[in-house]
Protein backbone atom coordinates (compact mmCIF):
# COMPACT_ATOMS: atom_id res chain seq x y z
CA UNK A 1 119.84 169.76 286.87
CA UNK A 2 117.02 168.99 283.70
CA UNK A 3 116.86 171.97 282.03
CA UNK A 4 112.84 173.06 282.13
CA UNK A 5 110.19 171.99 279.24
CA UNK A 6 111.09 174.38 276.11
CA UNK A 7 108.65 177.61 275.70
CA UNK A 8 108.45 176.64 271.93
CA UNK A 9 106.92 173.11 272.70
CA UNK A 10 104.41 174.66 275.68
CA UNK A 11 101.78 176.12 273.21
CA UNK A 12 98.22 175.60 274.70
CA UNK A 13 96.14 177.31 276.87
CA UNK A 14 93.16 175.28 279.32
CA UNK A 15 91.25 176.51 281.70
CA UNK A 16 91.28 174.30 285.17
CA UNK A 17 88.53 174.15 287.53
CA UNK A 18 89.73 172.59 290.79
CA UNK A 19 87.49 170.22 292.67
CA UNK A 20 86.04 170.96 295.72
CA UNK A 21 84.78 168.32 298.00
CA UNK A 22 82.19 170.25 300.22
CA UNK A 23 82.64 167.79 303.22
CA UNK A 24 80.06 170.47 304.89
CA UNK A 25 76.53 168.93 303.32
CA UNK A 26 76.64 171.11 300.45
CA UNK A 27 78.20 168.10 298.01
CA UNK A 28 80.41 168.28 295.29
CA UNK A 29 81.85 171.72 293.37
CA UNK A 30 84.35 173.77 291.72
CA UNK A 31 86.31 176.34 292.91
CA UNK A 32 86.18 179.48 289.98
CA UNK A 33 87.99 178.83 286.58
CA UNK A 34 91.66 179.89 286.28
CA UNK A 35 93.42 179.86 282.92
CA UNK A 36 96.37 178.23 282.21
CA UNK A 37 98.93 179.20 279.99
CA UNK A 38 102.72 177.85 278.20
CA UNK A 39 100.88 174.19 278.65
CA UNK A 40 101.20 171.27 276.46
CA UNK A 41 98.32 168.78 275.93
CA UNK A 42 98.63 165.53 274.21
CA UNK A 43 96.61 162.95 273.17
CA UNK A 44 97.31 159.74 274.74
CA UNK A 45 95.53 156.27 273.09
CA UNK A 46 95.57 153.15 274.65
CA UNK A 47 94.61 149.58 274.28
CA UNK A 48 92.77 147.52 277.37
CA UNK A 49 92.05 143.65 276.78
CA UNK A 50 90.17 141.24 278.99
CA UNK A 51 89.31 137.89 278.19
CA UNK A 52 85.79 138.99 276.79
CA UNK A 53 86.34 142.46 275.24
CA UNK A 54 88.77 144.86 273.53
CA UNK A 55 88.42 148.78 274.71
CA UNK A 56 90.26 151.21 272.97
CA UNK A 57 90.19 154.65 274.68
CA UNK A 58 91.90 158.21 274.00
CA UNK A 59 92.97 160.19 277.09
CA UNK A 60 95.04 163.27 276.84
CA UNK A 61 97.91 164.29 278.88
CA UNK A 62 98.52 167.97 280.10
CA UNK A 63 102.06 169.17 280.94
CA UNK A 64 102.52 171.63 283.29
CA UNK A 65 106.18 173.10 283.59
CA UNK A 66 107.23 174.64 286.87
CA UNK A 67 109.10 177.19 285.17
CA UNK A 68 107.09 178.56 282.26
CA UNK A 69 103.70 177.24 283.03
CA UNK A 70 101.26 179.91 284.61
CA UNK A 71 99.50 180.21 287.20
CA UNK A 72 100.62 177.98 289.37
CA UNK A 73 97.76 176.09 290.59
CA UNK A 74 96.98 172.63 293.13
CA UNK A 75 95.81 169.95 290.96
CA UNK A 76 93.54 167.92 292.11
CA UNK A 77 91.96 164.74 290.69
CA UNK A 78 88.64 164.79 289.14
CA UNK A 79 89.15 168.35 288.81
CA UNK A 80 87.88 169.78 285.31
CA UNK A 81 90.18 170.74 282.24
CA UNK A 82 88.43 172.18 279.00
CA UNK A 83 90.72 172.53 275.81
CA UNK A 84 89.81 173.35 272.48
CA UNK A 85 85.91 173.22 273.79
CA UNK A 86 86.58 169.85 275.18
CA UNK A 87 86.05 169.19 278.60
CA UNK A 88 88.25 166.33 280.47
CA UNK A 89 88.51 165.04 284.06
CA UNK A 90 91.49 165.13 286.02
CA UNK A 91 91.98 160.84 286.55
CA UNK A 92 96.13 160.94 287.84
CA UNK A 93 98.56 164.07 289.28
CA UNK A 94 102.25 162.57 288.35
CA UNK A 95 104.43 165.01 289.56
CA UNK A 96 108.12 164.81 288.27
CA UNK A 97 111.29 165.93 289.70
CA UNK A 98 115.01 166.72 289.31
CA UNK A 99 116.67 167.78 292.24
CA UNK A 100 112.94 169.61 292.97
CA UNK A 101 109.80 169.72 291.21
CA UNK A 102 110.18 170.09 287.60
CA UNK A 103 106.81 169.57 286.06
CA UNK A 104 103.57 167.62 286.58
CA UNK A 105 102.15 164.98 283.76
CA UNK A 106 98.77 164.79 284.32
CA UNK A 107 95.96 162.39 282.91
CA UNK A 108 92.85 163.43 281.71
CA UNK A 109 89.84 161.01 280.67
């Protein structure tokens, strides 16, 4: 079994706001912010190249350890997740396991 994501490296907090699709007429929302906590965040850049044009963006990536990570929440993509006064959109939920869960890796644009 892969031991869990050491405390020491888990040393942000976000707050998550978890999409709501309102399938009921009343549109789009979020459900109330919850704060997360023993998270890391890291910036991500990457390179994209078509024939015509070269786009370089920066994306972040939030880890989320099923053992020290709190709450536990649902992530959900295009969710919201503001850190450091920056907010980012949840694009990609990549859950990983061991033998079970272990922790998600999640892209944020």
């Amino acid at each position: 079994m892969i031991a869990p994501i050491p405390l020491y490296l888990l040393i942000h907090t976000v707050t998550y706001e978890e999409y709501q699709d309102n399938s009921d007429g009343y549109g789009e929302g979020y459900k109330a912010p919850v704060t997360l906590r023993n998270v890391r965040v890291e910036p991500v850049s990457s390179l994209r190249r078509s024939n015509t044009t070269e786009t370089q963006t920066f994306n972040s990536m939030l880890f989320f350890d099923m053992t020290h990570s709190t709450p536990q929440v649902n992530f959900v993509e295009k969710s919201k997740v503001t850190f450091n006064g920056q907010e980012m959109v949840v694009s990609k939920v990549n859950p990983m396991y061991s033998l079970k869960l272990h922790h998600y890796e999640i892209e944020l644009t």
